[in-house]
C-alpha atoms as a PDB file:
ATOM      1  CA  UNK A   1      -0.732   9.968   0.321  1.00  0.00           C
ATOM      2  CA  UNK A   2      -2.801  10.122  -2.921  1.00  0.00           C
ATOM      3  CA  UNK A   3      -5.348  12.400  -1.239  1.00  0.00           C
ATOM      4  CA  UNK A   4      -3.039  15.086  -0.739  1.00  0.00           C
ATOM      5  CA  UNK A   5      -2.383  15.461  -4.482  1.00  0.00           C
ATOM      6  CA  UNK A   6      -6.145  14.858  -4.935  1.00  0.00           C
ATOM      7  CA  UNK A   7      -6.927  18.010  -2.910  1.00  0.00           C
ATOM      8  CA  UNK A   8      -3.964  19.804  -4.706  1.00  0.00           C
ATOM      9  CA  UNK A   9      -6.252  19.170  -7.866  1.00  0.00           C
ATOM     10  CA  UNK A  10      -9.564  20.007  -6.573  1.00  0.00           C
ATOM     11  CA  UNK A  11      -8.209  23.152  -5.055  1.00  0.00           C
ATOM     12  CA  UNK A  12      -7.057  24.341  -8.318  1.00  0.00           C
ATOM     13  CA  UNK A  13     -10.120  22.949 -10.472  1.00  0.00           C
ATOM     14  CA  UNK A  14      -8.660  19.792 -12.192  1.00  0.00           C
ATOM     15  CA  UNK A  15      -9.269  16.648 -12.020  1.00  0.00           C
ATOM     16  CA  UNK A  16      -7.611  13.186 -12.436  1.00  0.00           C
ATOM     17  CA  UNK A  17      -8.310  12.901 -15.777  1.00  0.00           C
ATOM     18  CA  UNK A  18      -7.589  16.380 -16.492  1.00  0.00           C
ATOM     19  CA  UNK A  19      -4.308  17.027 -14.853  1.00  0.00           C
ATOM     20  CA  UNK A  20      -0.652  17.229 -16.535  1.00  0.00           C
ATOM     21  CA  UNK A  21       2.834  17.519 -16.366  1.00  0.00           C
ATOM     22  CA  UNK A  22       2.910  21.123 -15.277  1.00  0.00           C
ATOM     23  CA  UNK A  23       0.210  20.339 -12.194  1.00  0.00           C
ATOM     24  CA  UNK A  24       2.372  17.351 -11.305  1.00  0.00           C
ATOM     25  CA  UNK A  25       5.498  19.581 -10.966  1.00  0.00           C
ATOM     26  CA  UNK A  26       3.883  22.306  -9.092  1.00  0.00           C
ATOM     27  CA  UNK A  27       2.621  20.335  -6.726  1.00  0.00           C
ATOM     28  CA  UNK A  28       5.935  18.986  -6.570  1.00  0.00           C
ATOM     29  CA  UNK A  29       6.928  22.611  -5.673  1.00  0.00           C
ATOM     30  CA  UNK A  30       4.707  23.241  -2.920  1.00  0.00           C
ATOM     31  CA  UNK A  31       5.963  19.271  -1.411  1.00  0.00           C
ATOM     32  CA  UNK A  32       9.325  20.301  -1.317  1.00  0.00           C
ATOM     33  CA  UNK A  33       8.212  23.204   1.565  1.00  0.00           C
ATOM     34  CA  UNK A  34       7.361  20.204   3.521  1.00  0.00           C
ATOM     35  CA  UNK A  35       9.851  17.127   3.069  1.00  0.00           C
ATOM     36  CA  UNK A  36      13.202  16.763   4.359  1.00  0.00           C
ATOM     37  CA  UNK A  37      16.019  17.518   1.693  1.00  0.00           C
ATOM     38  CA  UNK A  38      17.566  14.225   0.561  1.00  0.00           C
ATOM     39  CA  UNK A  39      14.559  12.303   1.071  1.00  0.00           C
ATOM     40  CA  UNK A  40      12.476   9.953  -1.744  1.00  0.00           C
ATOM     41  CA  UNK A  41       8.682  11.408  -1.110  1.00  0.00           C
ATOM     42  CA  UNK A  42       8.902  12.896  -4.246  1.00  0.00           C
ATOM     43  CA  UNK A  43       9.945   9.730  -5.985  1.00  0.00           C
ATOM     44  CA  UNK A  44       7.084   7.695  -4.442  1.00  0.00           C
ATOM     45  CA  UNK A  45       4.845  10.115  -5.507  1.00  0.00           C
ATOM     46  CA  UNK A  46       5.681  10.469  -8.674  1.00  0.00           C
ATOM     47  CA  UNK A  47       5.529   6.562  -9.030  1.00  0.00           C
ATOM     48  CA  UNK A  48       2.073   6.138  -7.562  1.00  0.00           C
ATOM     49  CA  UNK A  49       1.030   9.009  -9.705  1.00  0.00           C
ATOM     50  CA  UNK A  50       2.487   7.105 -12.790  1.00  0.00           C
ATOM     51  CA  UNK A  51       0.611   3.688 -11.648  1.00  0.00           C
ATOM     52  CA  UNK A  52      -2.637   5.513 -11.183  1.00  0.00           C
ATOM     53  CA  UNK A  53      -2.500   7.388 -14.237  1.00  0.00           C
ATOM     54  CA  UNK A  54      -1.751   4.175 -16.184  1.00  0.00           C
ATOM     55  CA  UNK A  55      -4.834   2.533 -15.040  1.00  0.00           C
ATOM     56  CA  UNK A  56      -6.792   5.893 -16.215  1.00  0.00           C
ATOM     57  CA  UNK A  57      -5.580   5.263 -20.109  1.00  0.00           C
ATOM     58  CA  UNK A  58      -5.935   1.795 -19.604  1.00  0.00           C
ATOM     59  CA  UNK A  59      -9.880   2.005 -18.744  1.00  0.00           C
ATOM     60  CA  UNK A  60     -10.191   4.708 -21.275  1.00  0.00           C
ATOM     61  CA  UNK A  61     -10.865   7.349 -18.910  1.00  0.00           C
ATOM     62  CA  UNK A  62      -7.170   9.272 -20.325  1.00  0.00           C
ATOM     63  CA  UNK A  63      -5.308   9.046 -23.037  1.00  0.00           C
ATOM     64  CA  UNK A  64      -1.991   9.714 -22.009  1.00  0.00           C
ATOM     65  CA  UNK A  65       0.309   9.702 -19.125  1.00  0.00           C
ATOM     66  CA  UNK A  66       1.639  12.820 -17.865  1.00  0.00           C
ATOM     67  CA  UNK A  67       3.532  11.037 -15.106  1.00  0.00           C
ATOM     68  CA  UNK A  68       5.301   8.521 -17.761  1.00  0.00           C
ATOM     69  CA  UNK A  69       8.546  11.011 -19.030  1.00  0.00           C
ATOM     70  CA  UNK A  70       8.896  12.894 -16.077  1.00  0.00           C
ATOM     71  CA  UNK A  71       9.378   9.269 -13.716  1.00  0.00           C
ATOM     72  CA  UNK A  72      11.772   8.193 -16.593  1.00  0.00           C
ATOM     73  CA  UNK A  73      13.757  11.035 -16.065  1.00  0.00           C
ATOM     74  CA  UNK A  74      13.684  10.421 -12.507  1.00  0.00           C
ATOM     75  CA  UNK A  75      16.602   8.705 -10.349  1.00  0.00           C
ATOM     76  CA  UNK A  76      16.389   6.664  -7.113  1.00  0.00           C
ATOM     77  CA  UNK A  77      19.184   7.918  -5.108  1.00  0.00           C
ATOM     78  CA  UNK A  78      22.137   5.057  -4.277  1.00  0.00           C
ATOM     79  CA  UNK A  79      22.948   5.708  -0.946  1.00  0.00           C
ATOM     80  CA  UNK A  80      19.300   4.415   0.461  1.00  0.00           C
ATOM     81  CA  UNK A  81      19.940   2.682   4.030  1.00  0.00           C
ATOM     82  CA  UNK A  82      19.897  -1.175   3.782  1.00  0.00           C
ATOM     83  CA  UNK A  83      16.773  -2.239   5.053  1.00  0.00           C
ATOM     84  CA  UNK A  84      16.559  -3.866   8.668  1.00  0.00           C
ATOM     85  CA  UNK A  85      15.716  -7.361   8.725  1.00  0.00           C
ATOM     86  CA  UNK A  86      15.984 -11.161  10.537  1.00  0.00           C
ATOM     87  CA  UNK A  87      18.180 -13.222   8.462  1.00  0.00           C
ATOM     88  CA  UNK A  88      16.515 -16.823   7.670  1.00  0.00           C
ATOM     89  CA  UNK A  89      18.063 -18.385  10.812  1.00  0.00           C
ATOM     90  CA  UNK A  90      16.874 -15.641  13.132  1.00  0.00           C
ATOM     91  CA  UNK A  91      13.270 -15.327  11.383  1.00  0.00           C
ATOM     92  CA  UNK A  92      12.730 -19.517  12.267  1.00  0.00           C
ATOM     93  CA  UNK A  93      13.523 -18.667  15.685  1.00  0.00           C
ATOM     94  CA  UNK A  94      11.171 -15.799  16.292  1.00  0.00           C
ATOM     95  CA  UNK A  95       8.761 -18.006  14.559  1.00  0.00           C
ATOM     96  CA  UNK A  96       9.376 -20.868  17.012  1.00  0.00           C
ATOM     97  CA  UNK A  97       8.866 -18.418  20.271  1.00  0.00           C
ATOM     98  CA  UNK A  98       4.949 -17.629  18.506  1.00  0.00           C
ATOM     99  CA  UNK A  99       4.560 -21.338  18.051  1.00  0.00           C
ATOM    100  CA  UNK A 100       5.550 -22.345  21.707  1.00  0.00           C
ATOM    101  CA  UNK A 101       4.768 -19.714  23.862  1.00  0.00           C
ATOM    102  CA  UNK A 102       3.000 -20.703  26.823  1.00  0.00           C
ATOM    103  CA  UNK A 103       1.274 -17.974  27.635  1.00  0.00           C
ATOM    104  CA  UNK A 104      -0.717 -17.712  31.026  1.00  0.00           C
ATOM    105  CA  UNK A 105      -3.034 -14.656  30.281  1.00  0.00           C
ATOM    106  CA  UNK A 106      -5.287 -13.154  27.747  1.00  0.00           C
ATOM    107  CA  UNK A 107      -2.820 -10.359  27.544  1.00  0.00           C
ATOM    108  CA  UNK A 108       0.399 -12.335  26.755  1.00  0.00           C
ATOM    109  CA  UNK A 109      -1.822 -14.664  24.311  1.00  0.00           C
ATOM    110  CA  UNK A 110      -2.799 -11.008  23.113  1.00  0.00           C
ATOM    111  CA  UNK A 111       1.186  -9.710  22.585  1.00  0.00           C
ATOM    112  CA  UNK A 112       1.990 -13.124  21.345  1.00  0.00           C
ATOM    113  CA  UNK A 113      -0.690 -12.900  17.935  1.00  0.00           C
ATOM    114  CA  UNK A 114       0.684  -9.521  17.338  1.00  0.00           C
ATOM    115  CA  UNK A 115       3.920 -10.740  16.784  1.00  0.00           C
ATOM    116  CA  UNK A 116       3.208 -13.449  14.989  1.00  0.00           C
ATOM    117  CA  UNK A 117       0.471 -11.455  13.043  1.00  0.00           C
ATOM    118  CA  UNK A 118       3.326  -8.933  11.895  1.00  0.00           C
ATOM    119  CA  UNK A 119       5.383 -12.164  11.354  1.00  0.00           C
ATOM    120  CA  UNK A 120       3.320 -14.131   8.966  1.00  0.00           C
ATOM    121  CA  UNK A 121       1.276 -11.330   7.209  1.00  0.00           C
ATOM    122  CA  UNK A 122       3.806  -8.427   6.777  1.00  0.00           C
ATOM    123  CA  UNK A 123       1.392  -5.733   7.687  1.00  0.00           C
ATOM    124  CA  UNK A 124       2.263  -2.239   9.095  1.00  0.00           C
ATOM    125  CA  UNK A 125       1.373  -1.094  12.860  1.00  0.00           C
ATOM    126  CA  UNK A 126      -0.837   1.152  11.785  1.00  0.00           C
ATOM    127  CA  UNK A 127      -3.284  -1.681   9.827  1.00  0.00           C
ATOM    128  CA  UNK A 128      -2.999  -4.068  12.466  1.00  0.00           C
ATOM    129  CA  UNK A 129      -4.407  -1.489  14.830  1.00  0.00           C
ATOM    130  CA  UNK A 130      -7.183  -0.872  12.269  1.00  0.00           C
ATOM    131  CA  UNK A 131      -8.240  -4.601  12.291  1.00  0.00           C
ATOM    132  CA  UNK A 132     -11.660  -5.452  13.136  1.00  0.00           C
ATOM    133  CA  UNK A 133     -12.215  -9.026  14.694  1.00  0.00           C
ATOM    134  CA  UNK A 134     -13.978 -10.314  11.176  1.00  0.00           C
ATOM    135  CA  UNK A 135     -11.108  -9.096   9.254  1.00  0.00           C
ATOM    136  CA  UNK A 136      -9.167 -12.458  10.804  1.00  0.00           C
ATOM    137  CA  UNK A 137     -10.235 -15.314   8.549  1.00  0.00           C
ATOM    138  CA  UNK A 138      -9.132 -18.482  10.043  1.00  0.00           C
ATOM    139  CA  UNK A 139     -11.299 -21.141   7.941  1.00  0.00           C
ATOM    140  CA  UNK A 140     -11.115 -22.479   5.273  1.00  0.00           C
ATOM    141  CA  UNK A 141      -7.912 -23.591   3.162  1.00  0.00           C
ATOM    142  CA  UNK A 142      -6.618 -20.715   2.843  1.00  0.00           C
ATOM    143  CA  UNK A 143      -6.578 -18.671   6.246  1.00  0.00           C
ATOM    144  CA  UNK A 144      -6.137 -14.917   5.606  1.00  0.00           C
ATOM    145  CA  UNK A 145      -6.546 -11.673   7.116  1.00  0.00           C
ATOM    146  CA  UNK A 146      -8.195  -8.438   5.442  1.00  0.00           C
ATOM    147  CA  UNK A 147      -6.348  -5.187   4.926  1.00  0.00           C
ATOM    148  CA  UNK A 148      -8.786  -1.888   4.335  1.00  0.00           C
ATOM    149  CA  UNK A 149      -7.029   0.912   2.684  1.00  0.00           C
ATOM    150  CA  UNK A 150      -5.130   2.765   5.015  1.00  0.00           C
ATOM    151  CA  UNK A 151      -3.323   5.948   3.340  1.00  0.00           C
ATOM    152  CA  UNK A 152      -1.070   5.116  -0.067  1.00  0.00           C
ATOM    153  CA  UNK A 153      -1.248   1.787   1.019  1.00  0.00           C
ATOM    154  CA  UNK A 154      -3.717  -0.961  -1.147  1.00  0.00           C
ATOM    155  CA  UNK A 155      -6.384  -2.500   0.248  1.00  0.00           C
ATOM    156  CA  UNK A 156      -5.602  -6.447   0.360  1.00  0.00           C
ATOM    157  CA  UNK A 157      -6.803  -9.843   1.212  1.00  0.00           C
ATOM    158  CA  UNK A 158      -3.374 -11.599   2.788  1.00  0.00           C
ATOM    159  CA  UNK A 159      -2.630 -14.833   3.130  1.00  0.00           C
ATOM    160  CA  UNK A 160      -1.427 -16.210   6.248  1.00  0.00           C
ATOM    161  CA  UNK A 161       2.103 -17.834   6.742  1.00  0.00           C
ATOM    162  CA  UNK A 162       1.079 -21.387   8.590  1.00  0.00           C
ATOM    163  CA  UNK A 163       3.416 -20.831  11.612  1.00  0.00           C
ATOM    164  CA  UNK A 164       1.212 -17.886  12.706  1.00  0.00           C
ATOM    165  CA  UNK A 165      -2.068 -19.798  12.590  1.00  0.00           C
ATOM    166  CA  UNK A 166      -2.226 -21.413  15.876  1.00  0.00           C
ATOM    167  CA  UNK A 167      -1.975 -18.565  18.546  1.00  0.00           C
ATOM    168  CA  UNK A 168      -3.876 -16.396  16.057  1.00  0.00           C
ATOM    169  CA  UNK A 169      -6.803 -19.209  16.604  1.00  0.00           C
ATOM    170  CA  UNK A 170      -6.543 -19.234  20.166  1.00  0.00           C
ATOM    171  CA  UNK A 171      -6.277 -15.577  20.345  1.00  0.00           C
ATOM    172  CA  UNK A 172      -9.337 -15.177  18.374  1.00  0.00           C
ATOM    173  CA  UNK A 173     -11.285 -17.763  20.039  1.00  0.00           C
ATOM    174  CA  UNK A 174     -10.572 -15.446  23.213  1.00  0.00           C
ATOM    175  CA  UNK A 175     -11.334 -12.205  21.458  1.00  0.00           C
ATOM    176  CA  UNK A 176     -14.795 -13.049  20.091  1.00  0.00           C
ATOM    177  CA  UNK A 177     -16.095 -13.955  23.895  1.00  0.00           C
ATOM    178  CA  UNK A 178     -14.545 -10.839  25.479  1.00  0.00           C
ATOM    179  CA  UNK A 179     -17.236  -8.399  26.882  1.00  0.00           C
ATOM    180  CA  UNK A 180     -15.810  -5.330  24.768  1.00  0.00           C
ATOM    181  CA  UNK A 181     -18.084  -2.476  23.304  1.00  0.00           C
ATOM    182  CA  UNK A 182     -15.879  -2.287  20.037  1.00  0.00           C
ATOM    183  CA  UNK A 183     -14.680  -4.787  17.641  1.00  0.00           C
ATOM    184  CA  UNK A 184     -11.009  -4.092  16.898  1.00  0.00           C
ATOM    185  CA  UNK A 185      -9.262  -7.429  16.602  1.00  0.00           C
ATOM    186  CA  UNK A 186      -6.514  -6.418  19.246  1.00  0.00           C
ATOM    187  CA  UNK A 187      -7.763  -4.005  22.486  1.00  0.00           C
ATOM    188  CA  UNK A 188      -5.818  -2.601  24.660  1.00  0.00           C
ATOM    189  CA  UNK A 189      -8.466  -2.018  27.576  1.00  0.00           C
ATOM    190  CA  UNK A 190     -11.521  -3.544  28.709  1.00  0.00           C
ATOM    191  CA  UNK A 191     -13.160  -0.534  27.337  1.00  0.00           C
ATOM    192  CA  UNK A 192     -12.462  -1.437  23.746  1.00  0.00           C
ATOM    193  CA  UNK A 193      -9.796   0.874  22.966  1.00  0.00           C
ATOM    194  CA  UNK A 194      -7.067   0.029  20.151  1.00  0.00           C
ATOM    195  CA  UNK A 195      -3.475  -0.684  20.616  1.00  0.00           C
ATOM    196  CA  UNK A 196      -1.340   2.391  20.928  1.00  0.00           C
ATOM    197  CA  UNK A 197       2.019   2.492  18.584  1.00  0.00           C
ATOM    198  CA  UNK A 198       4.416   2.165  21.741  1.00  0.00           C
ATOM    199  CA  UNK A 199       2.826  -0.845  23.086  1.00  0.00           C
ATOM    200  CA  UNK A 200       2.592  -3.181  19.813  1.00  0.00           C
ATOM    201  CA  UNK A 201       6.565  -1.907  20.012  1.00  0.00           C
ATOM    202  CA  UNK A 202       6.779  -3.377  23.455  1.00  0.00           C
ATOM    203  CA  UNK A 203       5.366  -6.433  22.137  1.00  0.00           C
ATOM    204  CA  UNK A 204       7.863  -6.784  19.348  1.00  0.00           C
ATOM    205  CA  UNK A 205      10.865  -6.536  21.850  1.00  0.00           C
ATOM    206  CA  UNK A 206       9.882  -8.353  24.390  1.00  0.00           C
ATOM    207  CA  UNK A 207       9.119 -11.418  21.659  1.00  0.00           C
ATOM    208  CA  UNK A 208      12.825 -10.619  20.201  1.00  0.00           C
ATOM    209  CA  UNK A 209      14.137 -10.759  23.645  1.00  0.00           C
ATOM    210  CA  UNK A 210      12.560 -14.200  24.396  1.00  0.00           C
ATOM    211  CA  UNK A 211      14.244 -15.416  21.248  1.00  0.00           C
ATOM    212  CA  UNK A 212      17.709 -14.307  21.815  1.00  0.00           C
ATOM    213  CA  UNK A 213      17.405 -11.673  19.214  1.00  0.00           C
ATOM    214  CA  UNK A 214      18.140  -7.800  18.897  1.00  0.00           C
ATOM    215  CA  UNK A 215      18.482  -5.646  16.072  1.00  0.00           C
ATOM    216  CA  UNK A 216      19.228  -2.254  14.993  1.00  0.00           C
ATOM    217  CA  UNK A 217      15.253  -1.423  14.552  1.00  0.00           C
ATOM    218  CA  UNK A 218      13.174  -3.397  16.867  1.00  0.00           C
ATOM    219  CA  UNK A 219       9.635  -2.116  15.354  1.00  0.00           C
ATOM    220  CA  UNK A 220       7.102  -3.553  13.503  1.00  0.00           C
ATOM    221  CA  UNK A 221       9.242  -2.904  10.150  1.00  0.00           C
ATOM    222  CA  UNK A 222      11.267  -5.225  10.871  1.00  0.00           C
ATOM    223  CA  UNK A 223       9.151  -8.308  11.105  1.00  0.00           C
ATOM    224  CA  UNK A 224       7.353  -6.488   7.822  1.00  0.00           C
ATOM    225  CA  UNK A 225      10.229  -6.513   5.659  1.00  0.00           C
ATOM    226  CA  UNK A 226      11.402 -10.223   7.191  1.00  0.00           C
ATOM    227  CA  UNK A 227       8.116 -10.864   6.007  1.00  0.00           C
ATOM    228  CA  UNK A 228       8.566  -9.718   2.361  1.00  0.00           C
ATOM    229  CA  UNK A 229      12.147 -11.333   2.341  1.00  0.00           C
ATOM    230  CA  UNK A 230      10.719 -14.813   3.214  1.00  0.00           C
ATOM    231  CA  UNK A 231       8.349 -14.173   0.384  1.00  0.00           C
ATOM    232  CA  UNK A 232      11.065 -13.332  -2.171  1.00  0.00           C
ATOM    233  CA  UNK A 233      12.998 -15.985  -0.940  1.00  0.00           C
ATOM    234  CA  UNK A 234      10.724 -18.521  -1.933  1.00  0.00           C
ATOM    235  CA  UNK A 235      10.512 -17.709  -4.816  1.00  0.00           C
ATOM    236  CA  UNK A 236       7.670 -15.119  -5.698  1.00  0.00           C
ATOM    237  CA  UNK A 237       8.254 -11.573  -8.363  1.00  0.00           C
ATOM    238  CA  UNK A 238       8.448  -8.154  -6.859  1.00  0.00           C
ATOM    239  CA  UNK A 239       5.174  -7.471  -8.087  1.00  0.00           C
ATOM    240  CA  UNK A 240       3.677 -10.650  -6.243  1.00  0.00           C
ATOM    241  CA  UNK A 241       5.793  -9.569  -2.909  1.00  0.00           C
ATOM    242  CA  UNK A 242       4.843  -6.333  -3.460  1.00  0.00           C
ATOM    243  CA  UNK A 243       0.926  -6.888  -3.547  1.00  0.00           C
ATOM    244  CA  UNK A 244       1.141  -8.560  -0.018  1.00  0.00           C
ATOM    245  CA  UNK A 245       2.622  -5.611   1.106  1.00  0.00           C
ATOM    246  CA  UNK A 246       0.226  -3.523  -0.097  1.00  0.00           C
ATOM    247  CA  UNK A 247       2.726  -1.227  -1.745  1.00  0.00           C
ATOM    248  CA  UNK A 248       2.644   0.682  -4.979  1.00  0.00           C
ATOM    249  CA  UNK A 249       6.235   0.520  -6.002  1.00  0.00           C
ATOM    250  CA  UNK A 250       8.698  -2.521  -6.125  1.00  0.00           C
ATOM    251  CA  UNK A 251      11.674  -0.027  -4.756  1.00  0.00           C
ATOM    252  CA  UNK A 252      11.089  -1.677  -1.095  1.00  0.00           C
ATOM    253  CA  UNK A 253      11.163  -5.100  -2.600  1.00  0.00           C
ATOM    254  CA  UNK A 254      14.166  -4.311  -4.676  1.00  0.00           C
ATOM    255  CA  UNK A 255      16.058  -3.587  -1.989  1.00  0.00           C
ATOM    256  CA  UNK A 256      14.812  -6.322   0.133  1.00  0.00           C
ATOM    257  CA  UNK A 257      15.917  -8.178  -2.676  1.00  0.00           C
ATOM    258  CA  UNK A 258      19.211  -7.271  -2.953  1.00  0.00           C
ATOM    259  CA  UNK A 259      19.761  -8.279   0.729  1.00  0.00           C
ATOM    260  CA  UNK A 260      19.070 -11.800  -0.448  1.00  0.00           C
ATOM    261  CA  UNK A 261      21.123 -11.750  -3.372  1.00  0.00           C
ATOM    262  CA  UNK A 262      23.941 -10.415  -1.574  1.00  0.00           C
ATOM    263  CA  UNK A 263      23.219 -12.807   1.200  1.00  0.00           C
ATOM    264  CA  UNK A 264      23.640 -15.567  -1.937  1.00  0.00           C
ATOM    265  CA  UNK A 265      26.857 -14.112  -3.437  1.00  0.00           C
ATOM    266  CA  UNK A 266      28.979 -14.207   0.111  1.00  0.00           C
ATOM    267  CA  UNK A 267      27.678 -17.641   0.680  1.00  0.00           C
ATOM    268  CA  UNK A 268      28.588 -19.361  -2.896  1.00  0.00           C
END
């Protein structure tokens, strides 16, 4: 995501320490030929501009922030879709099908540490295909699994919820003596290649059927923001929830938030 504007610089001879207000907005001018109308891309934008440009002035390398006034200015709209999630009750029960599935082959040992991968780390399809097999730490006291950088999101070190812990073990202690000519953590062939979108789909359905489940978005978003719920719930800030998540702006966790206090406010 950051690129993009990166290139929009270079292209046009400034820099990131260079850049102001009137680069910001024509960029903004030649995103809206691409984005759908009603949509926040130019909000998120803005705000990871703002964030990066913040850490500029505070390492000295700007001394102002040409983002700062124009995000102030700036409205998120109110009619945002609620975010999909597993309410507390449903989220224990998915987490009791990773923790008891009896799984006869490599493959459904394979689908079952996807699920509870997205489950108990809150990371997106797209960086769980990315994983290499030594970005699963499972020693130690604090069991984690490494994130690389994968487009506006942060890189990250997360933590592991302790449900997950087992089948990830197993799976890994499979994974590391497969014959395979690549190291991604999760294959989809015997020739190495990595999981496709539609299959770690597949897996997350099948693992929501087998715990009496359904939901409006049966994808890897919604374990992820089940994840970031369970987080809030016990008790961490946006800022902490949003770290794990490996997102630049709390507006995800504010809304995941919300669901909780609303949740709160029906049941008291």
């Amino acid at each position: 995501m950051f690129s993009r504007f990166n290139d929009y610089l270079s292209a046009r001879r400034h820099s990131v320490v260079s850049f102001g207000s009137d680069q910001i907005q024509d960029f903004f001018d030649e995103l809206e030929r691409d984005c759908q109308p009603g949509t926040t891309t130019r909000l998120r934008y803005l705000k990871l501009v703002d964030r990066f440009s913040r850490h500029l002035v505070a390492i000295s390398l700007r001394t102002e922030n040409p983002a700062a006034e124009m995000l102030a200015r700036e409205h998120w709209p109110e009619d945002e879709p609620t975010p999909v999630y597993l309410s507390e009750q449903d989220d224990k029960r998915l987490q009791a099908v990773c923790v008891s599935a009896s799984c006869e082959s490599v493959k459904e040992l394979r689908n079952t540490a996807i699920v509870a991968l997205f489950l108990g780390s809150g990371i997106t399809a797209a960086e769980l295909s990315l994983l290499r097999v030594q970005d699963l730490d499972l020693d130690g006291n604090r069991p984690s699994v490494m994130v690389e950088k994968h487009g506006p999101r942060l890189a990250r070190r997360v933590p592991l919820d302790g449900f997950a812990l087992d089948v990830l073990r197993a799976y890994h202690d499979v994974r590391v003596e497969l014959t395979c000519p690549t190291d991604w953590l999760f294959v989809a062939t015997s020739g190495g290649k990595p999981m496709k979108p539609d299959t770690l789909l597949k897996c997350v359905r099948a693992a929501l059927q087998r715990a009496g489940l359904s939901a409006a978005d049966e994808s890897p978003r919604l374990l992820r923001n089940t994840y970031g719920r369970r987080h809030i719930a016990a008790g961490k800030t946006n800022e902490q929830v949003s770290n794990l998540l490996g997102l630049s702006s709390h507006r995800t966790v504010t809304r995941l938030r919300q669901t909780l206090e609303f949740s709160l406010s029906i049941k008291g």
